[in-house]
N, C-alpha and C. Protein backbone atom coordinates (compact mmCIF):
# COMPACT_ATOMS: atom_id res chain seq x y z
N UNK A 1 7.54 5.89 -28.88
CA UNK A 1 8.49 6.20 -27.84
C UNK A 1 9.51 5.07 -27.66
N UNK A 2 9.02 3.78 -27.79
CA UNK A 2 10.04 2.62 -27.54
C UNK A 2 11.26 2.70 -28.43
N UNK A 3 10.50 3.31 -29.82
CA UNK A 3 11.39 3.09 -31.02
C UNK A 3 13.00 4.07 -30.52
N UNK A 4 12.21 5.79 -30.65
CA UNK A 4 13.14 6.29 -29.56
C UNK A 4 13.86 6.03 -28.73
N UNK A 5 13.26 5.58 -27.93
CA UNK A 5 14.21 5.32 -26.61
C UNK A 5 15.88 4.31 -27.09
N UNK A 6 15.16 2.96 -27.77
CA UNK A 6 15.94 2.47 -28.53
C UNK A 6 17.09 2.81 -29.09
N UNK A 7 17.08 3.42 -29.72
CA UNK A 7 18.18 4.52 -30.90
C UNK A 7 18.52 5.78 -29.62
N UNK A 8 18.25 6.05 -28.78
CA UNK A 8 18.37 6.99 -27.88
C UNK A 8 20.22 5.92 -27.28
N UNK A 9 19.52 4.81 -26.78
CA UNK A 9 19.85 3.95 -25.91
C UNK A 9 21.44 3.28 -26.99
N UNK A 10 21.19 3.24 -27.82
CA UNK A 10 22.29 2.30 -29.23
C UNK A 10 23.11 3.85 -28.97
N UNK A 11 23.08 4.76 -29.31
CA UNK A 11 24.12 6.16 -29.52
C UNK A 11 24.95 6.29 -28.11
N UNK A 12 23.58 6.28 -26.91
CA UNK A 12 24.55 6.46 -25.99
C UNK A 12 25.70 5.51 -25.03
N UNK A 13 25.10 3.91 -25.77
CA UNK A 13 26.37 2.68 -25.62
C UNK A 13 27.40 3.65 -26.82
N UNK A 14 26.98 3.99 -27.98
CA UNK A 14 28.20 3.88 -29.02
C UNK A 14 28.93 5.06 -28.47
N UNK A 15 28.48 6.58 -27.54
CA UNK A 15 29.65 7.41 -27.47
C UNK A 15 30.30 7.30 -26.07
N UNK A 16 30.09 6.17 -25.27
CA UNK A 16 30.41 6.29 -23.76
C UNK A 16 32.02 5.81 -24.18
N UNK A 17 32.91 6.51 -23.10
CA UNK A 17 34.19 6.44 -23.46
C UNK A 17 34.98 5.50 -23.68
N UNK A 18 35.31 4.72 -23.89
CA UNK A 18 36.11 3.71 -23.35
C UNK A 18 37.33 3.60 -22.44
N UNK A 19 37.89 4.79 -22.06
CA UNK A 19 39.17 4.95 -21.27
C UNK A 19 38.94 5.95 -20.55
N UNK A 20 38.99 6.57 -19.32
CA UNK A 20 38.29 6.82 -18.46
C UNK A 20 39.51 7.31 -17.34
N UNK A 21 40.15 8.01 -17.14
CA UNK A 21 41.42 7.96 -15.67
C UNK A 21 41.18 9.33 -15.07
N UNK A 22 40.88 9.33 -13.93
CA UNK A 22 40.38 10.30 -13.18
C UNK A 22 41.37 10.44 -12.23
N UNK A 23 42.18 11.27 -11.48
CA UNK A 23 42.78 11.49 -10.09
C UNK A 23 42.52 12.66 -9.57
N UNK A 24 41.91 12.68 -8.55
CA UNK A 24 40.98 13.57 -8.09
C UNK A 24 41.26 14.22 -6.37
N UNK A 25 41.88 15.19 -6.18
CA UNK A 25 41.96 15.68 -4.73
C UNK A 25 41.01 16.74 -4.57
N UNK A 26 39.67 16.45 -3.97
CA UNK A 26 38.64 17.37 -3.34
C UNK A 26 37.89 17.27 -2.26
N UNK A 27 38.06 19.01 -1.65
CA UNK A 27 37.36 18.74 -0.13
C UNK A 27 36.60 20.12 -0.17
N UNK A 28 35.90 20.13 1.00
CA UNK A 28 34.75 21.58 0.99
C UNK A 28 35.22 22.23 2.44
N UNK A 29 35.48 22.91 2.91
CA UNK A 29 35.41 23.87 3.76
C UNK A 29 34.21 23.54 4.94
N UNK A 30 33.27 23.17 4.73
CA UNK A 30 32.62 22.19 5.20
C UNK A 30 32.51 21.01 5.56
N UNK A 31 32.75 20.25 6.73
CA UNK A 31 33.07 18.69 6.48
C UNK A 31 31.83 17.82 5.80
N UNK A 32 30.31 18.44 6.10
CA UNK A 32 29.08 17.49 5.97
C UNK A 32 28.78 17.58 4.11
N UNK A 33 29.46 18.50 3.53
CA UNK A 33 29.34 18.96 2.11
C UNK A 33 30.28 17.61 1.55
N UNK A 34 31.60 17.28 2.27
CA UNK A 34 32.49 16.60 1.88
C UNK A 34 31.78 14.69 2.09
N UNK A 35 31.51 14.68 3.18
CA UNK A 35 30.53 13.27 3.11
C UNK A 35 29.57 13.09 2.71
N UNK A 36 28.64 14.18 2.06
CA UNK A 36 27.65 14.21 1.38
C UNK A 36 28.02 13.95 0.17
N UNK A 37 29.21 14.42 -0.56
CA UNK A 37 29.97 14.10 -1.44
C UNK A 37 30.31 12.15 -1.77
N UNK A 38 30.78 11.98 -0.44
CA UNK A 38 31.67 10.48 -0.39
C UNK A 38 30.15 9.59 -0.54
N UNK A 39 28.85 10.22 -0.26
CA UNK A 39 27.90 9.12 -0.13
C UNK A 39 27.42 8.75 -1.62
N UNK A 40 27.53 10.20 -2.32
CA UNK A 40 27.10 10.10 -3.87
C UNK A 40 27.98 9.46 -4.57
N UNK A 41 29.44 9.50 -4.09
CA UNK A 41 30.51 8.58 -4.53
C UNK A 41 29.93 6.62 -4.40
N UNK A 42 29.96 6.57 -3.41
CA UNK A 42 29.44 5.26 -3.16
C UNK A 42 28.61 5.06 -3.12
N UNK A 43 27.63 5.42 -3.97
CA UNK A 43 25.93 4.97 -4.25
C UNK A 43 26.17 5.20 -5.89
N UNK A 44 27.62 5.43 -6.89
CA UNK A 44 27.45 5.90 -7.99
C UNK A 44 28.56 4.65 -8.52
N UNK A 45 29.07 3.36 -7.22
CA UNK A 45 30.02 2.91 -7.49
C UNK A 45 30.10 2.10 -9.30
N UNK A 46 28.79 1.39 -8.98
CA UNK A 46 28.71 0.18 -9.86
C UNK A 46 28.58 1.13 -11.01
N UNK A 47 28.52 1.94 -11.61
CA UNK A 47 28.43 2.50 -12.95
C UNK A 47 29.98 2.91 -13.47
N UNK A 48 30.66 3.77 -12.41
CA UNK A 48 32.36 3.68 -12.64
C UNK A 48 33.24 3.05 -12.30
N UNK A 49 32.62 1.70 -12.22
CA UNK A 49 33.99 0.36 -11.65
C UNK A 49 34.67 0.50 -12.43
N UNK A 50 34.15 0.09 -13.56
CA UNK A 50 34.90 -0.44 -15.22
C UNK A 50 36.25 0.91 -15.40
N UNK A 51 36.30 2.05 -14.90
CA UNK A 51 37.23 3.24 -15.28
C UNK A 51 37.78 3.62 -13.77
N UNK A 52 39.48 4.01 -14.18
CA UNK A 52 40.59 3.67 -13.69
C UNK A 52 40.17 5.37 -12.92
N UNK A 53 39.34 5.39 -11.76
CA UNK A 53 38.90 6.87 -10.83
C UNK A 53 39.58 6.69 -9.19
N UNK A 54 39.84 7.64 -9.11
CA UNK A 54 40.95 7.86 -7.86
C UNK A 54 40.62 8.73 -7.50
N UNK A 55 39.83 9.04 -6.18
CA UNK A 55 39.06 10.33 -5.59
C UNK A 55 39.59 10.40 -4.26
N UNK A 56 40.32 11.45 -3.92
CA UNK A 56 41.02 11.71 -2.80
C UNK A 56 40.09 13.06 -1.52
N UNK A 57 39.27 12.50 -0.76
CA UNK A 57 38.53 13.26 0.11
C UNK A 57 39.12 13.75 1.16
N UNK A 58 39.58 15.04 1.18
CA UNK A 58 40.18 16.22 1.87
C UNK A 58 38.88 16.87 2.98
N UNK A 59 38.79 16.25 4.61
CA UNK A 59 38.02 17.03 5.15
C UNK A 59 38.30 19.00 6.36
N UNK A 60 37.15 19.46 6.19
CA UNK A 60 37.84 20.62 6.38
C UNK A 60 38.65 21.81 5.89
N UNK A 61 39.01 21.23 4.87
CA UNK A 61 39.90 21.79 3.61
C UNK A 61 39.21 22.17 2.23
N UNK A 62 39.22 23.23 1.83
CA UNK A 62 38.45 23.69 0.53
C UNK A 62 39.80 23.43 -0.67
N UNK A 63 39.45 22.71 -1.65
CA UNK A 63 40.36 22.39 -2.55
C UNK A 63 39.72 21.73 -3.71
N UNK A 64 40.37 21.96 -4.67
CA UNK A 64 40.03 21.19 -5.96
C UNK A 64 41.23 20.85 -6.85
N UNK A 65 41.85 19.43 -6.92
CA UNK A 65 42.61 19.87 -8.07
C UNK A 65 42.76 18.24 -8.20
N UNK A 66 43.38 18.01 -9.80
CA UNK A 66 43.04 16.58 -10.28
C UNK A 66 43.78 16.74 -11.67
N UNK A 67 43.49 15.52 -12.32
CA UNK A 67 44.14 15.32 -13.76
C UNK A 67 42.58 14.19 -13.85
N UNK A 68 42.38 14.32 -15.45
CA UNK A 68 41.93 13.26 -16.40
C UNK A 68 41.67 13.41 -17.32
N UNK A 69 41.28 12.04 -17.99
CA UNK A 69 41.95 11.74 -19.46
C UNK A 69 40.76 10.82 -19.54
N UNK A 70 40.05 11.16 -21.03
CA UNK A 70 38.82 10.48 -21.58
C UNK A 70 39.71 10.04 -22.73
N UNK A 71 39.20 8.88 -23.07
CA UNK A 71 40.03 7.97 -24.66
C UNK A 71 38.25 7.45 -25.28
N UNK A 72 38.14 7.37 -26.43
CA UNK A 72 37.46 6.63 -27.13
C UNK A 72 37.18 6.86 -28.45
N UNK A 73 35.79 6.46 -28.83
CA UNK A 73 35.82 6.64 -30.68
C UNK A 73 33.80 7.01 -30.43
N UNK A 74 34.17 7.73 -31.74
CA UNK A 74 32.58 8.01 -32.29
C UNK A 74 32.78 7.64 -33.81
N UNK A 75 32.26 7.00 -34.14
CA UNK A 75 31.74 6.90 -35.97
C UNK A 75 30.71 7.06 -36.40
N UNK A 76 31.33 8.71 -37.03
CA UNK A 76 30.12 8.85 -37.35
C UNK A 76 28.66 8.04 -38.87
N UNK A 77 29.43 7.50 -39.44
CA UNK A 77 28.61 6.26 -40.27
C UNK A 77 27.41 5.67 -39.41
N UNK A 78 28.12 4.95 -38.23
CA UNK A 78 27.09 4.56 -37.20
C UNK A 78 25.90 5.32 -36.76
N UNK A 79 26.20 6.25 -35.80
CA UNK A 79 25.34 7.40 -35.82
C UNK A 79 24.59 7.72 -36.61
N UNK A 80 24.74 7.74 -37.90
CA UNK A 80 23.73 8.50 -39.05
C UNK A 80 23.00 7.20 -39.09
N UNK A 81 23.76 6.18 -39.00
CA UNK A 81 22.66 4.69 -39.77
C UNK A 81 21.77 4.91 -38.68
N UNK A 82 22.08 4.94 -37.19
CA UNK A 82 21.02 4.68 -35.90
C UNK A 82 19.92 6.11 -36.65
N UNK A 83 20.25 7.26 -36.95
CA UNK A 83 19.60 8.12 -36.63
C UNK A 83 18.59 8.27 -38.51
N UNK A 84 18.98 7.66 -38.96
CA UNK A 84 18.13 7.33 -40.54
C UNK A 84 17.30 6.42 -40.29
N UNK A 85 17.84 4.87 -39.47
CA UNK A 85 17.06 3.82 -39.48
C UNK A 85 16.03 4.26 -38.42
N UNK A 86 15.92 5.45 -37.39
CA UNK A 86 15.15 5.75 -36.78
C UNK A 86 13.82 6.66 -37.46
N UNK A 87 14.52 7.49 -38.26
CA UNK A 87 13.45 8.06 -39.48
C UNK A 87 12.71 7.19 -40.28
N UNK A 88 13.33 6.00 -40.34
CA UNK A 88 12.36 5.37 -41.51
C UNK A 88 11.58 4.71 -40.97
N UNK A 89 11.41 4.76 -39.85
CA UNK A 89 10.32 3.16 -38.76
C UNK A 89 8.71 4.08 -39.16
N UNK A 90 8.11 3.02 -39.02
CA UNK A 90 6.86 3.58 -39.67
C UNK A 90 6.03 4.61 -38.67
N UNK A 91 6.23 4.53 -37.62
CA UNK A 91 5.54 5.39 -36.19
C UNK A 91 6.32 6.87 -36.58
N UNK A 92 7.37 7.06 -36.77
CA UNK A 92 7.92 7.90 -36.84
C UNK A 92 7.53 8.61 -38.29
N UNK A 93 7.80 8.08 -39.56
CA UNK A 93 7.72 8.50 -40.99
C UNK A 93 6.24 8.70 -40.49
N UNK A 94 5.46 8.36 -40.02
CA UNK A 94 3.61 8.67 -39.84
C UNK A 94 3.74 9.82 -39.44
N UNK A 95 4.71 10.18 -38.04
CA UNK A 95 4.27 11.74 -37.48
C UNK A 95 4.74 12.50 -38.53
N UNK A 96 5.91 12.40 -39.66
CA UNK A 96 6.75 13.03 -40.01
C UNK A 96 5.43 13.69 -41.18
N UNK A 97 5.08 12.49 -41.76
CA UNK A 97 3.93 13.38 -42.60
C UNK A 97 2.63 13.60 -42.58
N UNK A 98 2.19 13.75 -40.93
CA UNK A 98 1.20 14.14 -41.12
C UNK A 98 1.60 15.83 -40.54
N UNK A 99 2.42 16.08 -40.05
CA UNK A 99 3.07 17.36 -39.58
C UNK A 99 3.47 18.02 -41.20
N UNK A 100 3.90 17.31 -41.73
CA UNK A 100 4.36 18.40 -43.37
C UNK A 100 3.44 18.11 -44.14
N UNK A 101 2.20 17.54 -44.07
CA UNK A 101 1.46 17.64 -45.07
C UNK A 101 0.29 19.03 -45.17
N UNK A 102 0.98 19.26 -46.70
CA UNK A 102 0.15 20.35 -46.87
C UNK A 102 -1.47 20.25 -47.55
N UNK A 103 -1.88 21.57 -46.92
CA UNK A 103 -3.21 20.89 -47.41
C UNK A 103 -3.49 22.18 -48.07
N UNK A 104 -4.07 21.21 -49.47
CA UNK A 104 -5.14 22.41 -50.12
C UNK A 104 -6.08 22.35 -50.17
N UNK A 105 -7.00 23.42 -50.67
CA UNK A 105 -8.74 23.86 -50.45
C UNK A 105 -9.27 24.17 -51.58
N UNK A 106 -7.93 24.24 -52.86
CA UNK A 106 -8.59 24.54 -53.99
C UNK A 106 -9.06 26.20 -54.02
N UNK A 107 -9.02 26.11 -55.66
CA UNK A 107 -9.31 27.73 -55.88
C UNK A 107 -7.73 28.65 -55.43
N UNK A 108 -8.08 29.98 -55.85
CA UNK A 108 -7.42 30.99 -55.56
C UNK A 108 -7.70 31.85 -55.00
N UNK A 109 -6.67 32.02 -53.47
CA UNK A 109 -7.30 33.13 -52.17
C UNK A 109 -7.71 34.73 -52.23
N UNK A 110 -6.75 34.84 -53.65
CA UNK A 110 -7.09 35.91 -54.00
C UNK A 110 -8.61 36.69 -54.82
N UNK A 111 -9.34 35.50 -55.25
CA UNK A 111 -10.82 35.69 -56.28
C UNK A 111 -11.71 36.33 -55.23
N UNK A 112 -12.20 37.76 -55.44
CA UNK A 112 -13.11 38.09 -55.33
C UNK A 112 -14.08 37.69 -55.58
């Protein structure tokens, strides 16, 4: 599982975006829907500092409307190396063949 998690953990640094611009006007028809909103906003700060997000909270008012723009890179070379070098670790190549190993019993099923 560690090995996993690992290579889980390397892919999802390598596809997180790098450019990030959000402008955002939304409100609920509800005011307590809308601060229930602003609390998940600010309990979610420290993960979207780093990206340029602009959230405009409309209370009373049902609305949705915004612009954004994701920028970044995937290579895929990378990816395959994380996801090969994860096949070849020995915990893993172990489950791999004891799941495809076939087994014989000898003889033919068909002999009366």
């Amino acid at each position: 599982m560690k090995k996993i998690l690992a290579s889980l953990r390397k892919i999802a640094r390598h596809i997180l975006p790098d450019q990030l611009i959000v402008n955002v006007k939304i409100g609920f028809s509800d005011p307590m829907y809308t601060g229930f909103l602003l609390v998940l906003l600010t309990q979610g700060y420290l993960w979207y500092d780093r990206f340029d997000i602009a959230v405009e909270l409309v209370f009373g008012q049902e609305m949705l409307e915004g612009r954004f723009f994701i920028g970044g890179r995937i290579w895929l070379p990378y990816l395959l190396s994380v996801i090969i070098g994860l096949l070849v670790t020995k915990p893993i190549r172990n489950i791999m063949l004891t799941n495809l190993k076939i087994k014989f019993k000898g003889g033919s099923p068909y002999v009366g």
